[in-house]
Protein backbone atom coordinates (compact mmCIF):
# COMPACT_ATOMS: atom_id res chain seq x y z
CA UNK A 1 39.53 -42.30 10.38
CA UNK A 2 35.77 -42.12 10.53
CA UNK A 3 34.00 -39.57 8.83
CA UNK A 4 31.86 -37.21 11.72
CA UNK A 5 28.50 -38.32 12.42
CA UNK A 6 25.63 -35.48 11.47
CA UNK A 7 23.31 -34.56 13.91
CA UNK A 8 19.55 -35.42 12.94
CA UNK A 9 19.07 -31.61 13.33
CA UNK A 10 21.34 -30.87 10.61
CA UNK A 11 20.17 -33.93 8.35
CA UNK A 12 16.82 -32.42 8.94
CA UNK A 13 17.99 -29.11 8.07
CA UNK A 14 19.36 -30.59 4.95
CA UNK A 15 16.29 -32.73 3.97
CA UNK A 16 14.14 -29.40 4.19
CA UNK A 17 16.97 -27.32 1.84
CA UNK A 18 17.25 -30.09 -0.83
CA UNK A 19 12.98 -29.63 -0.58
CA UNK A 20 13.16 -26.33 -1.12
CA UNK A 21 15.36 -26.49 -3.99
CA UNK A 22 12.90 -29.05 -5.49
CA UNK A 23 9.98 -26.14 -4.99
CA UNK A 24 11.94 -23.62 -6.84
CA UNK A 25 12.69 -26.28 -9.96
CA UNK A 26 9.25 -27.14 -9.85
CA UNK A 27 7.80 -23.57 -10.22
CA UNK A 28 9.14 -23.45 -14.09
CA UNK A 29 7.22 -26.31 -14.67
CA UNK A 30 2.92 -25.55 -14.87
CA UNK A 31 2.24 -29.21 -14.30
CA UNK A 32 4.08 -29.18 -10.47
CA UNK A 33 4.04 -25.31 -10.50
CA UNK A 34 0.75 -24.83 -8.53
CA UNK A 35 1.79 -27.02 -5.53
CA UNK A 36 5.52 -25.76 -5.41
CA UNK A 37 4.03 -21.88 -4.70
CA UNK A 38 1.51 -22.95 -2.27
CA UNK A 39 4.61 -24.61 -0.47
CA UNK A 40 6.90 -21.87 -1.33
CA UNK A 41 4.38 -19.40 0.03
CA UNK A 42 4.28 -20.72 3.47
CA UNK A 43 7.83 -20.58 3.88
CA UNK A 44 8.25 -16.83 3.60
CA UNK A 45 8.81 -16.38 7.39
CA UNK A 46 10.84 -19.49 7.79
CA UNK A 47 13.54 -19.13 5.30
CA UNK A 48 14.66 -15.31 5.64
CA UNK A 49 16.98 -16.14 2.28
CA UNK A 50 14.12 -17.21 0.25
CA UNK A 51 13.69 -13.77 -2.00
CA UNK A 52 17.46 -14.09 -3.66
CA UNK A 53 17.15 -17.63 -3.99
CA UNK A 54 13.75 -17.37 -5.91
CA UNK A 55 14.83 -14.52 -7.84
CA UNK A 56 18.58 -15.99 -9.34
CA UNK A 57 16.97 -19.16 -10.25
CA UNK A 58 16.60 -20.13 -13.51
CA UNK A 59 13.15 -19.44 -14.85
CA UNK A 60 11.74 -18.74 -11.93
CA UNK A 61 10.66 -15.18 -12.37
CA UNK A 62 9.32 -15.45 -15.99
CA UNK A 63 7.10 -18.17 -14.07
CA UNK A 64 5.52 -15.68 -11.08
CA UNK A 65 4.57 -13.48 -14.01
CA UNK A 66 3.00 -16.25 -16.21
CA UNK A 67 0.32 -16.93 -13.40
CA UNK A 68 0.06 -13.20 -12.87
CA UNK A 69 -0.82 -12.85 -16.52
CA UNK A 70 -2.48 -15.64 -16.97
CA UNK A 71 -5.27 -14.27 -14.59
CA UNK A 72 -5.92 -11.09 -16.88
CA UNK A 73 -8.62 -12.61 -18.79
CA UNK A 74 -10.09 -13.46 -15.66
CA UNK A 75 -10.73 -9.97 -14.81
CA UNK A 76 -12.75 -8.53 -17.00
CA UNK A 77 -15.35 -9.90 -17.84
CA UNK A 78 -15.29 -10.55 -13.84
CA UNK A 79 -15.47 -14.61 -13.53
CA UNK A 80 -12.58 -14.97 -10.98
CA UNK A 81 -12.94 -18.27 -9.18
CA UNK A 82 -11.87 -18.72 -5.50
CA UNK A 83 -9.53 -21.02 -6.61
CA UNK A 84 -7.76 -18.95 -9.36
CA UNK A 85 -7.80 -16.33 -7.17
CA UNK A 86 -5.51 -18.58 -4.03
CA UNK A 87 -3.11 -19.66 -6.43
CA UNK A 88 -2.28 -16.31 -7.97
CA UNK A 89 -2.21 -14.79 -4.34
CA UNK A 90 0.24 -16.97 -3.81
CA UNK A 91 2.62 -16.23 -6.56
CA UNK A 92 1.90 -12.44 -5.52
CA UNK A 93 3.01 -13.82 -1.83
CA UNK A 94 6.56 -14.54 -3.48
CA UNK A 95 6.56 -11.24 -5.16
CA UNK A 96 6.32 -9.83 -1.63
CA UNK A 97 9.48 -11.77 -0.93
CA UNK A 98 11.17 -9.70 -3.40
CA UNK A 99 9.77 -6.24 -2.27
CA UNK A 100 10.96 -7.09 1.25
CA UNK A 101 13.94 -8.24 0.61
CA UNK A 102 17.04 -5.61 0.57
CA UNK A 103 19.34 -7.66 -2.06
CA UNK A 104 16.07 -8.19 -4.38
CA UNK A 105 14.35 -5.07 -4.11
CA UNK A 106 16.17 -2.84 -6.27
CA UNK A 107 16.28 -5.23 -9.25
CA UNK A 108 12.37 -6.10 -8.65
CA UNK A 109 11.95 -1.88 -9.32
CA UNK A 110 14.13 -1.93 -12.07
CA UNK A 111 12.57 -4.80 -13.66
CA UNK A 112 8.80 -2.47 -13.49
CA UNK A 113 7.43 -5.69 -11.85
CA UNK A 114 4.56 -4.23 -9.87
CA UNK A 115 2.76 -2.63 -12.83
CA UNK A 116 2.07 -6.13 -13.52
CA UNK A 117 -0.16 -6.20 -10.19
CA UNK A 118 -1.71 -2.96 -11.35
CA UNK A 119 -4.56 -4.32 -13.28
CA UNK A 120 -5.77 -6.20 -9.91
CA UNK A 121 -5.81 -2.57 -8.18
CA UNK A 122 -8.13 -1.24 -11.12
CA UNK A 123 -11.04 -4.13 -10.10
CA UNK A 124 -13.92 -2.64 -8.09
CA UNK A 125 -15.39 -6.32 -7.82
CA UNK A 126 -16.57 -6.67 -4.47
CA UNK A 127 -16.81 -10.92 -4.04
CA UNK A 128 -14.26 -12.27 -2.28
CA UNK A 129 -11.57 -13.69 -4.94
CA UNK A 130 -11.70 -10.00 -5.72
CA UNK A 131 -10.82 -8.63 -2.54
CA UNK A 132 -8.34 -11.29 -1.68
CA UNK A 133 -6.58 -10.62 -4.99
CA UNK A 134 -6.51 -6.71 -4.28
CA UNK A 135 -5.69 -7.13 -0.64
CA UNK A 136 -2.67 -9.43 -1.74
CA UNK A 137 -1.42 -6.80 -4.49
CA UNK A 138 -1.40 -3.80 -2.22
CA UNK A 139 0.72 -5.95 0.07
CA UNK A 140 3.31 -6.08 -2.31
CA UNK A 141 3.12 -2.36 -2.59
CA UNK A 142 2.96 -1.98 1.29
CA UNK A 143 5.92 -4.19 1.85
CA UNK A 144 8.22 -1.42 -0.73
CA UNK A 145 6.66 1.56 0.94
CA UNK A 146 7.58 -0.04 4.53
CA UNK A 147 11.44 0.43 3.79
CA UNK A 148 11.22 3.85 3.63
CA UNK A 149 13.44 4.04 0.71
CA UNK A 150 13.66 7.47 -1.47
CA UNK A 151 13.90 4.66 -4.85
CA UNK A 152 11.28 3.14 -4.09
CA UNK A 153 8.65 6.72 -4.04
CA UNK A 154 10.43 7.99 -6.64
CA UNK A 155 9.43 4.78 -8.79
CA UNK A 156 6.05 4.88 -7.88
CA UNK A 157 5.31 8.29 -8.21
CA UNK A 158 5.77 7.52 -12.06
CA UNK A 159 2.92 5.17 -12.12
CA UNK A 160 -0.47 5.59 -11.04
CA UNK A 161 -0.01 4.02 -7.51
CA UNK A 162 -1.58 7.32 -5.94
CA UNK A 163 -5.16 7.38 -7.51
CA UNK A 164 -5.50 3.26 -7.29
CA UNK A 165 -5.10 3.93 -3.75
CA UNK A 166 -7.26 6.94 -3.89
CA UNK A 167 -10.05 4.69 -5.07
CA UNK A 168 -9.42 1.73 -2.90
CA UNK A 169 -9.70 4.27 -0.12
CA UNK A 170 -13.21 5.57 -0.99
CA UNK A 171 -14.74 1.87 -1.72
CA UNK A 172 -12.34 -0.96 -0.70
CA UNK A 173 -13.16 -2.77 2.49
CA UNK A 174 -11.69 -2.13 5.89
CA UNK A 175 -8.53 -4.14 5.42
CA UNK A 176 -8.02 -2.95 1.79
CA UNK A 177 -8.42 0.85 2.73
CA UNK A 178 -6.07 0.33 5.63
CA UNK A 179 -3.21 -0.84 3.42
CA UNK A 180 -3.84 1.90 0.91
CA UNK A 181 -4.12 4.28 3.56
CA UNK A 182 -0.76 3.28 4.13
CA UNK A 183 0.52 3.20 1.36
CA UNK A 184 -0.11 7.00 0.36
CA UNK A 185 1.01 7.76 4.42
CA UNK A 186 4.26 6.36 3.56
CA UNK A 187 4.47 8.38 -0.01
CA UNK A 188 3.24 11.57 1.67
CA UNK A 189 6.03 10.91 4.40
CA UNK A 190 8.48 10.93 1.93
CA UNK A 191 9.64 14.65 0.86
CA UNK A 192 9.36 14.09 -2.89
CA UNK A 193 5.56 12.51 -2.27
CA UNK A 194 4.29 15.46 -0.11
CA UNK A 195 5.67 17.93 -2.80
CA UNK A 196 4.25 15.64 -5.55
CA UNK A 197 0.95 15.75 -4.33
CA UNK A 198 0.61 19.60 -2.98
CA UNK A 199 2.07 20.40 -6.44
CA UNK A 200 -1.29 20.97 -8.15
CA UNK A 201 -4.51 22.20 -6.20
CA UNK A 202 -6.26 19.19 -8.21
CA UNK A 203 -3.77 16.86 -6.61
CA UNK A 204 -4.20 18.02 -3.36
CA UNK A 205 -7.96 18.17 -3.21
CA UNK A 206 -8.45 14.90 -4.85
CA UNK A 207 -6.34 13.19 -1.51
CA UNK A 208 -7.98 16.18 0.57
CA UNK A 209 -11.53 14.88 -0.45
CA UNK A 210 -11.36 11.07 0.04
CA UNK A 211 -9.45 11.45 3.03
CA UNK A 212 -12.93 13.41 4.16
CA UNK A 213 -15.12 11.06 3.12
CA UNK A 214 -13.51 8.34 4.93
CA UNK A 215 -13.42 10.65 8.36
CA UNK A 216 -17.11 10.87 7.70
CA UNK A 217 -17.44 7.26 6.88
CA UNK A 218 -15.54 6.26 10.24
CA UNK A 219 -17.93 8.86 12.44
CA UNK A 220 -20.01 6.45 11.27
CA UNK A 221 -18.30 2.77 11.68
CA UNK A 222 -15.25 3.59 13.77
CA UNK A 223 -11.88 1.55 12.66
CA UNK A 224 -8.97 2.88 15.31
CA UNK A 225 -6.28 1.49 12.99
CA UNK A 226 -7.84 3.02 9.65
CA UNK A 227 -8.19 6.18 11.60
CA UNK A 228 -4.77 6.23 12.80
CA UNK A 229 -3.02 6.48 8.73
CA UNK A 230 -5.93 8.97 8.19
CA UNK A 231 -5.22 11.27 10.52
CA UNK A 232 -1.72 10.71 9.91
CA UNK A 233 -2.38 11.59 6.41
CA UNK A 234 -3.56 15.03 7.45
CA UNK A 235 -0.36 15.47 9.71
CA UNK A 236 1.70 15.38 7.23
CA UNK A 237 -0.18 17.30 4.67
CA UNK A 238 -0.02 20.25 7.36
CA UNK A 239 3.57 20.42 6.57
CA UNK A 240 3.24 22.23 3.31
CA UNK A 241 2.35 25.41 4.06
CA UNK A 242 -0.29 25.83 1.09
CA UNK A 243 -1.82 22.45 1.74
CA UNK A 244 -2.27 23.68 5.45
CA UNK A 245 -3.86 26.89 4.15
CA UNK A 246 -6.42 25.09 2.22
CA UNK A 247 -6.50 22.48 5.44
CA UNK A 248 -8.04 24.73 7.62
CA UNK A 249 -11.25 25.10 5.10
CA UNK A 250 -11.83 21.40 4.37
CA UNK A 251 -10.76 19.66 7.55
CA UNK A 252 -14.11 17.67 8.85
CA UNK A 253 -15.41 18.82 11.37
CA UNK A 254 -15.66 16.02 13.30
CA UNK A 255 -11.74 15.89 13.58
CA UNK A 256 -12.59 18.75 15.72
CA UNK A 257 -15.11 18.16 17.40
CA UNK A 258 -14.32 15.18 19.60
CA UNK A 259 -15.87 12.78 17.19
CA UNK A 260 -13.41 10.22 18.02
CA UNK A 261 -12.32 10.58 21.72
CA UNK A 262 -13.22 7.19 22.60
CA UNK A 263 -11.90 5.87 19.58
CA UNK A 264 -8.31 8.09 20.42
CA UNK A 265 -8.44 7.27 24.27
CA UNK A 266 -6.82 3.46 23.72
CA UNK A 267 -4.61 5.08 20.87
CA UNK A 268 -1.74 7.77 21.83
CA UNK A 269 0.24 8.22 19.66
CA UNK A 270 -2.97 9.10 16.59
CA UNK A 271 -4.27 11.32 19.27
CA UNK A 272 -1.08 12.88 19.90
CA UNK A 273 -0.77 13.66 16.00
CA UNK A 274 -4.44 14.82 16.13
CA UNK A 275 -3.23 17.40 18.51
CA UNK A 276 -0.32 18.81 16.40
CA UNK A 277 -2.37 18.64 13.38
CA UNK A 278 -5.10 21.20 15.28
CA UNK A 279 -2.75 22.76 16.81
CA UNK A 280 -0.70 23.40 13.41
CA UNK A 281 -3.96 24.57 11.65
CA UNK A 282 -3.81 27.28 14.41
CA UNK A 283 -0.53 28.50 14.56
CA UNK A 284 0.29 28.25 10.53
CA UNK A 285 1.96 30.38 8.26
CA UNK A 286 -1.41 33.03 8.07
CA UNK A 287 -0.45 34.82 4.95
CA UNK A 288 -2.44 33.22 1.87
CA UNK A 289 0.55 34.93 -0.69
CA UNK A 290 1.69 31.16 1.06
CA UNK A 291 -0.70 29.36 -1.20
CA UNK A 292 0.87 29.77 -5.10
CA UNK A 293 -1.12 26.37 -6.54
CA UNK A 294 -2.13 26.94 -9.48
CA UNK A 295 -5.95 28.05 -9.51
CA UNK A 296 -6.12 31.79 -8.49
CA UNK A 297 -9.91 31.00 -7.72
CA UNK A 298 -8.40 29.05 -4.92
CA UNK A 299 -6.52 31.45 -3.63
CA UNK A 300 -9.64 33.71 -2.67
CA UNK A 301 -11.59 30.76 -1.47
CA UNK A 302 -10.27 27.12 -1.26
CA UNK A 303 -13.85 26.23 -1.00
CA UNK A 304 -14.39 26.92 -4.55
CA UNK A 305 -12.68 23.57 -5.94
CA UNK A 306 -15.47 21.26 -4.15
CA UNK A 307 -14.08 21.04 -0.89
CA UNK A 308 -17.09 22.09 0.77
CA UNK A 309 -18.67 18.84 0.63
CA UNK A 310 -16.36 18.04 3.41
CA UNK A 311 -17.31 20.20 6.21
CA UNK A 312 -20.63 19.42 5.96
């Protein structure tokens, strides 16, 4: 009896599997490793398995981190290299694998893996193996927050994920302040990262005052997409009654003033929050007994803890 004949679809489909397999093997080795994550890296969309494979193999996490670690010295002093700076990307690329994926992302939290980007967040270098390597890490941070997962804001709201982004915000470039943007939308839309942040009046006016200066950055050099996670920023900060106190003295005024309508008129839905945010700094809780944070100071003026600067 003759054995079935394979269709050249599913030799091909095997001859690309056995090839992947070789990748992985090759990543715990540095003399084939830099080749095997440049072609591991471009199959991220193709091979929807990748993330658990990478991640049970033998070695092959202990090898990610190696050329994350090995770029430290790298950093400071700043003599990143294009070059250094594509093949670490693309060991970070992998790491988004495992942030993505649902059966590695747990383990990849419990293992404290992204502190190890954290040291790429602190750079304020602005050449371009800089801002690649930046853009790359937040990524990996964007592609946790983008589940919308309680585990994964509760595990970053232990590290120091909300003032790296605070930063980025203020000096990154476009892309890189879009992505951070982002990133604190999606902790501020979580329950435990609005009360977080609206805990302290120092917390609160530290997001309250970047997320002004970019308003009046963007008056400036308009960005519809950076706009929309600003303003949804806001939105969600109206929520809590004493940050919406304190809103109404520090919103910019050019949120109000129709700064942005031609910006808002090809966007609906951030001009529909722009809307309820207005219309919630009008019809909110009035009483400022609302507003216990912890600076009485504040209480009689929110003004007094530097938010001025951002009406002006």
């Amino acid at each position: 009896m003759g054995s079935k004949q394979q269709s050249p679809q599913s030799i091909q489909a095997a001859m690309e599997r056995e090839k992947l397999y070789t990748y992985i093997i090759e990543l715990s080795n540095p003399e084939t490793r830099q080749n095997a994550l440049l072609e591991l890296s471009k199959k991220r969309e193709s091979v929807p398995e990748l993330a658990p494979m990478l991640w049970h193999s033998f070695g092959t996490v202990a090898s990610l981190l190696q050329e994350i670690i090995n770029i430290y010295p790298a950093i400071n002093p700043a003599t990143l290299t294009a070059h250094q700076s594509n093949r670490v990307c693309n060991a970070l690329a992998l790491l988004q694998c495992f942030a993505s994926h649902p059966d590695t992302r747990s383990a990849f939290l419990s293992a404290h893996i992204p502190l190890f980007l954290y040291p790429f967040l602190h750079t304020v270098n602005k050449t371009r193996p800089f801002e690649y390597l930046r853009l790359t890490s937040l990524g990996v941070i964007g592609a946790l927050v983008k589940t919308d997962e309680q585990e994964v804001v509760t595990f970053l709201l232990t590290t120091e994920i909300i003032p790296l982004c605070l930063r980025i915000m203020e000096s990154g470039s476009e892309l890189s302040k879009t992505v951070a943007t982002f990133i604190l939308q999606k902790i501020l839309l979580d329950d435990s990262g609005l009360s977080y942040i609206c805990q302290t009046y120092d917390r609160f006016s530290h997001v309250a005052m970047i997320l002004g200066k970019m308003v009046l950055s963007l008056a400036k050099e308009p960005s519809a997409r950076l706009l929309k996670h600003v303003v949804r920023c806001y939105l969600r900060l109206s929520d809590n009654p004493r940050a919406l106190l304190a809103l109404r003295q520090c919103l910019p005024d050019q949120l109000r003033d129709g700064t942005f309508s031609s910006c808002l008129s090809e966007d609906v839905s951030t001009e529909h929050w722009l809307t309820q945010l207005l219309k919630n700094l009008e019809t909110g809780p009035p009483n400022p007994a609302v507003l216990p944070m912890s600076n009485q100071q504040v209480q009689q003026d929110p003004r007094a803890m530097g938010m001025s600067p951002l009406t002006s």
